[in-house]
N, C-alpha and C. Protein backbone atom coordinates (compact mmCIF):
# COMPACT_ATOMS: atom_id res chain seq x y z
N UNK A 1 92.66 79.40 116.78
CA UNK A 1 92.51 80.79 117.16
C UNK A 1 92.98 80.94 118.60
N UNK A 2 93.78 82.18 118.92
CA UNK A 2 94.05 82.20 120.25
C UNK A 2 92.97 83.06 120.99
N UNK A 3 93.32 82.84 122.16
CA UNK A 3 92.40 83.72 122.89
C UNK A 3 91.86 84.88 122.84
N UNK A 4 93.47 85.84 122.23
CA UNK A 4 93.13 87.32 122.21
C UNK A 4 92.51 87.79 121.42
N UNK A 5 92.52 86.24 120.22
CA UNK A 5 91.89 87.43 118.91
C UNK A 5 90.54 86.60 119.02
N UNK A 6 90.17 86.08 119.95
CA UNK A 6 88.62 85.24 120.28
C UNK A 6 87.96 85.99 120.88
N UNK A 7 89.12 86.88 122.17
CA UNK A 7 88.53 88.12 122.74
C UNK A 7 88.26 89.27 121.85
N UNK A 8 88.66 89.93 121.08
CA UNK A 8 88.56 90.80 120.08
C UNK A 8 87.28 90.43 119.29
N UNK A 9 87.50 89.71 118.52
CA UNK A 9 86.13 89.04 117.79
C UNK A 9 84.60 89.57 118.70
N UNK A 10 84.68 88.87 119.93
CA UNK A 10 83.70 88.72 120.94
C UNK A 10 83.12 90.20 121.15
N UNK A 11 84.25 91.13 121.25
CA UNK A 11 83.81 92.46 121.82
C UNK A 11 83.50 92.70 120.56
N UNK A 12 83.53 92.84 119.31
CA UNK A 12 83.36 93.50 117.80
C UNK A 12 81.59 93.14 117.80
N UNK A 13 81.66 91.37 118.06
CA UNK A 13 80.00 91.32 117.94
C UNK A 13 78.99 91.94 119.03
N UNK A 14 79.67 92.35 120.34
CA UNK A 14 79.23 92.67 121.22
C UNK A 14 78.26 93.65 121.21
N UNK A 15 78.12 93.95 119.86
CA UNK A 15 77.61 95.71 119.56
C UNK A 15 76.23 95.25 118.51
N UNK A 16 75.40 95.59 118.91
CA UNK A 16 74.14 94.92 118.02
C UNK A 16 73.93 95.66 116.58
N UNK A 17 74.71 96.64 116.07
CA UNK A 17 74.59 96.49 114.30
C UNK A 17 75.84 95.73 113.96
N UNK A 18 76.38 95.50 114.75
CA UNK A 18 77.61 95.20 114.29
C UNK A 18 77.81 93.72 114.00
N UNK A 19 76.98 92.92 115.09
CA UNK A 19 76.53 91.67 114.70
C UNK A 19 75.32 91.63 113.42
N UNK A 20 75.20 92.56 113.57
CA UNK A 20 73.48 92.87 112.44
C UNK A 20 74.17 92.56 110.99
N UNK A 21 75.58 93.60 111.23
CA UNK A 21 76.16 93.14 109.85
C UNK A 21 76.84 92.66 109.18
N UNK A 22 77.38 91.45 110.17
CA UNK A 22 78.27 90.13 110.16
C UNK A 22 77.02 89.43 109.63
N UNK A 23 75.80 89.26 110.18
CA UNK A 23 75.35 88.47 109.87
C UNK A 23 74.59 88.44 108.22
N UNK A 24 74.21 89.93 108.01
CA UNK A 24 74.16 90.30 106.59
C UNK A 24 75.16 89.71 105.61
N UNK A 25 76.43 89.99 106.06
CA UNK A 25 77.48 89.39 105.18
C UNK A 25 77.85 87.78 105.09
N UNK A 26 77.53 87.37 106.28
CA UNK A 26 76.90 86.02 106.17
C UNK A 26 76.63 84.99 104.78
N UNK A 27 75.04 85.93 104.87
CA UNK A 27 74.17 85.79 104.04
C UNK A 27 74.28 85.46 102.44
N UNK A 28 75.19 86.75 102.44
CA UNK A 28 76.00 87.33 101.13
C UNK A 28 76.73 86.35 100.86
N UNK A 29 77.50 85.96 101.41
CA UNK A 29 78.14 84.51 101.14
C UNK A 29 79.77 85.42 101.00
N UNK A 30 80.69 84.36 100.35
CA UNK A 30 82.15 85.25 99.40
C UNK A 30 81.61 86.42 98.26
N UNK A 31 80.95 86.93 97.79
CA UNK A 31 80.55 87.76 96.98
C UNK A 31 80.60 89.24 97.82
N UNK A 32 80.14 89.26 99.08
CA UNK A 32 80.30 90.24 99.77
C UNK A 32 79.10 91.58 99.34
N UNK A 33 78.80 92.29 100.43
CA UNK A 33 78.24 93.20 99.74
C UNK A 33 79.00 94.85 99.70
N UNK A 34 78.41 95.43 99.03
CA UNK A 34 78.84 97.41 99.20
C UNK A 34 77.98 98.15 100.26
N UNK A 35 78.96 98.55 101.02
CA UNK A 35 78.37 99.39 102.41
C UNK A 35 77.08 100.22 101.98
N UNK A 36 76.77 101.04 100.82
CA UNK A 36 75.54 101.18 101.00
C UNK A 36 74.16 100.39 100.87
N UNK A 37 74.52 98.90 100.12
CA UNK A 37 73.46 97.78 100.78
C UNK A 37 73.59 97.33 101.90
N UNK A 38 74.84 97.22 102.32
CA UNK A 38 74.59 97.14 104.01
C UNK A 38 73.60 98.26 104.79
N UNK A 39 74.11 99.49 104.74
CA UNK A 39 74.00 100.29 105.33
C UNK A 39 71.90 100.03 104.95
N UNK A 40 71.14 99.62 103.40
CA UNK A 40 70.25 100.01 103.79
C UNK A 40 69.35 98.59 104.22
N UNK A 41 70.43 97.03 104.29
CA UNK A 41 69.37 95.99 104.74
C UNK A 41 69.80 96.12 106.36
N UNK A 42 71.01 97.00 107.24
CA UNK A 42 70.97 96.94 108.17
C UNK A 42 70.01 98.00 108.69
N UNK A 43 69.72 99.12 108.14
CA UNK A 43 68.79 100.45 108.32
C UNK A 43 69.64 100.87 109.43
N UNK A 44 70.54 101.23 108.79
CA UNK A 44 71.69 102.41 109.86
C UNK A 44 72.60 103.34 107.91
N UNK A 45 73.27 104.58 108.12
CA UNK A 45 73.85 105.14 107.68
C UNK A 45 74.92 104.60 107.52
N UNK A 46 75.26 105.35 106.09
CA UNK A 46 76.41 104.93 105.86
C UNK A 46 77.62 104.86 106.38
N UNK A 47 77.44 106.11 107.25
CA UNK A 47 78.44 106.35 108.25
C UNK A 47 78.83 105.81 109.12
N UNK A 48 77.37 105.14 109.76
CA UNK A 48 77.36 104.38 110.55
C UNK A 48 77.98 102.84 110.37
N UNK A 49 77.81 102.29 108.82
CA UNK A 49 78.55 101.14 108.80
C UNK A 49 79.47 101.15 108.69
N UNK A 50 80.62 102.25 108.05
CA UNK A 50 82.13 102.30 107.75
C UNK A 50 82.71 102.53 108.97
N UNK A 51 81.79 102.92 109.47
CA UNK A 51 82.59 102.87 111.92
C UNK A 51 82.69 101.36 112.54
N UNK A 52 81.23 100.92 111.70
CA UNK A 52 81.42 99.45 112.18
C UNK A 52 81.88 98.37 111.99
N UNK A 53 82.01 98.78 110.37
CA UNK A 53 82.97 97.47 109.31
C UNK A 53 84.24 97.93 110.04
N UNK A 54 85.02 99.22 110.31
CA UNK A 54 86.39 99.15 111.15
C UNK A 54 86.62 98.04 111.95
N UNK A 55 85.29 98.09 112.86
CA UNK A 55 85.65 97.33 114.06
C UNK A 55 85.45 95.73 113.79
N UNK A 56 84.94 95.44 112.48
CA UNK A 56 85.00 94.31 112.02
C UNK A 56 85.96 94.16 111.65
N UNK A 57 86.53 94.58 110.88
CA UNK A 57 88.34 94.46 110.52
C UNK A 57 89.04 94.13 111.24
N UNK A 58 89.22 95.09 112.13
CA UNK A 58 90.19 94.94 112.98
C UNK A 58 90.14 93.75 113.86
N UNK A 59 88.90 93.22 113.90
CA UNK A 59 88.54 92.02 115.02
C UNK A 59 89.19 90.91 113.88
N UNK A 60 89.46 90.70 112.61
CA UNK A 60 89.55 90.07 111.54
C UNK A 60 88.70 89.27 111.46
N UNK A 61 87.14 89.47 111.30
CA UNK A 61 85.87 88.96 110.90
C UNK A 61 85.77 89.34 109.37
N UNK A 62 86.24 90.40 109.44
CA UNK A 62 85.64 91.51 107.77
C UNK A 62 86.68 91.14 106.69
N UNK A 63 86.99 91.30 105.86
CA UNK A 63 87.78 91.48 104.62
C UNK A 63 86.95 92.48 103.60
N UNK A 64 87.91 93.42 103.09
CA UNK A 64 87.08 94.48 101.84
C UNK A 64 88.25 94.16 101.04
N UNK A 65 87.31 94.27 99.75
CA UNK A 65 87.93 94.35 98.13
C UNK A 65 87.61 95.61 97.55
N UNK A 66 88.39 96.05 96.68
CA UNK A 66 87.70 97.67 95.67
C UNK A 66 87.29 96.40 94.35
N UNK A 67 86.34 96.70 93.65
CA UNK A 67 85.74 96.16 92.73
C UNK A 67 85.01 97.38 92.00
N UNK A 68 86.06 98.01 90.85
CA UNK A 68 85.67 98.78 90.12
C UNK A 68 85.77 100.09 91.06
N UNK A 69 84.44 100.88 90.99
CA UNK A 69 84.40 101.85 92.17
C UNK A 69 84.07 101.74 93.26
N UNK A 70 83.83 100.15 93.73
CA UNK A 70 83.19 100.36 94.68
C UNK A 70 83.94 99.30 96.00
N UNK A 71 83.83 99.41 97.06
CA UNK A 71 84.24 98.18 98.03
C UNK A 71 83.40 97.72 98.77
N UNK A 72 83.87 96.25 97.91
CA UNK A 72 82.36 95.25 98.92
C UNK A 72 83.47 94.54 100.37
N UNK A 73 82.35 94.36 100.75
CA UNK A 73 82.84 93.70 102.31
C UNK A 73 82.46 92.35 102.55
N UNK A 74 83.22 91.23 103.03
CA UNK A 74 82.77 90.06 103.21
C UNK A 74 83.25 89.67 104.42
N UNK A 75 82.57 88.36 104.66
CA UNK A 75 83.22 87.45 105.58
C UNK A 75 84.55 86.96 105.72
N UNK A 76 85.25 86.81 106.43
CA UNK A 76 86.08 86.09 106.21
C UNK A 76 86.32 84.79 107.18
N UNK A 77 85.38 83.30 106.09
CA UNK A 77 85.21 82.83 107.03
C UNK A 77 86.18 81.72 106.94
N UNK A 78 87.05 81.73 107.55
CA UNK A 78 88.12 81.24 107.88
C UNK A 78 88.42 81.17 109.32
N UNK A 79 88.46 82.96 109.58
CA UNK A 79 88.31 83.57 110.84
C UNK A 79 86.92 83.24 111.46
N UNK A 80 85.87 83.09 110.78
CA UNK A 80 84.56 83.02 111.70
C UNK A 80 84.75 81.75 112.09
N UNK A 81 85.22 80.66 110.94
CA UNK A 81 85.38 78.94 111.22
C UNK A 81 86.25 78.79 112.73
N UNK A 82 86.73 79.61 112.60
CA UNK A 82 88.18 79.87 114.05
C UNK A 82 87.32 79.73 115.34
N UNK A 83 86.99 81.08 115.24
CA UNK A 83 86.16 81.75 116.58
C UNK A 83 84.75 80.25 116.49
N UNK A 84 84.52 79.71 116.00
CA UNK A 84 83.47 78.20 116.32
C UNK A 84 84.36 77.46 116.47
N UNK A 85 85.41 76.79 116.25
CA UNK A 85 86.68 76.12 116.66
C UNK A 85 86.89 76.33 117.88
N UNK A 86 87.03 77.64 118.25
CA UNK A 86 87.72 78.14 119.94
C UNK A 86 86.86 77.60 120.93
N UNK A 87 85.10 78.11 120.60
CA UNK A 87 84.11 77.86 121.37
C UNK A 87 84.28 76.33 121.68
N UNK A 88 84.31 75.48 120.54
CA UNK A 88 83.52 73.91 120.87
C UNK A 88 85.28 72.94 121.23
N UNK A 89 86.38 73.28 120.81
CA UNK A 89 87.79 73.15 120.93
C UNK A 89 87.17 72.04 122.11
N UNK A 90 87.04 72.46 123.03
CA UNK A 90 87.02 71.44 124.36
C UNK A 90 85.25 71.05 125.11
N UNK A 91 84.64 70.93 124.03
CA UNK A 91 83.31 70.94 123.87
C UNK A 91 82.91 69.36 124.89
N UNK A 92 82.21 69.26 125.80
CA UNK A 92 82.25 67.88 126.54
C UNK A 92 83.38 67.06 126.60
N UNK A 93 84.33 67.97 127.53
CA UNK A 93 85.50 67.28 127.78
C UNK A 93 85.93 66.56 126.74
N UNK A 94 86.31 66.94 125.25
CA UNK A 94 86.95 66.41 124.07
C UNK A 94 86.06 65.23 123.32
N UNK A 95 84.71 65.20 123.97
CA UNK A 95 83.67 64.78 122.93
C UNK A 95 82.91 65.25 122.43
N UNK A 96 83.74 66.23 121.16
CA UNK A 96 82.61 66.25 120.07
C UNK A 96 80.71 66.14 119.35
N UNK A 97 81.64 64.88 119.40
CA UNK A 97 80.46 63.92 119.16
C UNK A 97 78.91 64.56 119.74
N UNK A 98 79.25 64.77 121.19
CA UNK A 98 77.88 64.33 121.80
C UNK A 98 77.08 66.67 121.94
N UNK A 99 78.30 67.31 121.29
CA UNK A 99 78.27 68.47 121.16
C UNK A 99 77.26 68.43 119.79
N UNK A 100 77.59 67.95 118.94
CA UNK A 100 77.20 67.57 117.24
C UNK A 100 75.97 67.21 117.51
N UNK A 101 75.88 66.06 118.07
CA UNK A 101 74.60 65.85 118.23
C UNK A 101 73.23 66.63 119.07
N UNK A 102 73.95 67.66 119.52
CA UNK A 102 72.57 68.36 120.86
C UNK A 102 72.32 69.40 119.72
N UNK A 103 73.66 70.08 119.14
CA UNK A 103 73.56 71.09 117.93
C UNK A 103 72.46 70.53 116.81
N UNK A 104 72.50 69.44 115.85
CA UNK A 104 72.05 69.20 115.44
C UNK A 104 70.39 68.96 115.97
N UNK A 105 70.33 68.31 116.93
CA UNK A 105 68.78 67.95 117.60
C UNK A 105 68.12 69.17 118.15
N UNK A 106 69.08 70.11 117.95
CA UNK A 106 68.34 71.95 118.22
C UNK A 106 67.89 72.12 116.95
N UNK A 107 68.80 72.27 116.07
CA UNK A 107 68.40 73.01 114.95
C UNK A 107 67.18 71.95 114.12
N UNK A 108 66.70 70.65 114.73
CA UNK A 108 65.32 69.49 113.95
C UNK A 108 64.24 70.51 115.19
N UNK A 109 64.60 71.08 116.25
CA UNK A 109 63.49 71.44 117.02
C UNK A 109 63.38 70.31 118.27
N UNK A 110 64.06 69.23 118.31
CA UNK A 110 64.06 68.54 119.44
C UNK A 110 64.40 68.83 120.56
N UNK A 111 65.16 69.22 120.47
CA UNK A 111 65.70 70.40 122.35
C UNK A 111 64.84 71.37 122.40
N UNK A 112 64.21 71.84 123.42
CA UNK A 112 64.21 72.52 124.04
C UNK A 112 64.35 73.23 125.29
């Protein structure tokens, strides 16, 4: 991933439903959901999510499908795999390793 679209990404989550509903779609996995289950596990309008899935798009976090009548929205994590690529890319001066391991010993509860 290059920078600009790491910068883009960055400002899209910058916005707290907007991360609210990256992370919903997350969840959802490739199946994706339809903006009005977004709209009611994020508790914002509908309106309000089709302003924000834009800005997911355009950051290329989002992907939408029409499925029948309806368009679900997903991840596209390819692009999310990217933007964690960019972050850790030069993670302890090109060791990995010792990045993997603090990540991991967070998420057992050992760091704090």
């Amino acid at each position: 991933m290059e920078e600009r679209q790491a910068l883009a990404a960055f400002a899209a989550l910058s916005q707290e439903t907007r991360l609210r509903i990256l992370r919903l779609l997350v969840v959802a996995g490739p199946e994706g959901l339809a903006a009005g289950m977004i709209a009611d596990q994020a508790g914002v309008s509908a309106s309000n999510v089709s302003f924000h899935i834009k800005e997911l798009e355009r950051a290329g976090l989002v992907a939408s499908r029409r499925e029948s009548r309806s368009i679900l929205y997903s991840i596209d994590f390819e692009a999310l795999n990217g933007l964690v690529r960019f972050l850790m890319e030069d993670c302890c001066a090109g060791q990995i390793g010792l990045c993997v391991d603090a990540g991991q010993a967070a998420e057992c509860g050992a760091v704090r």
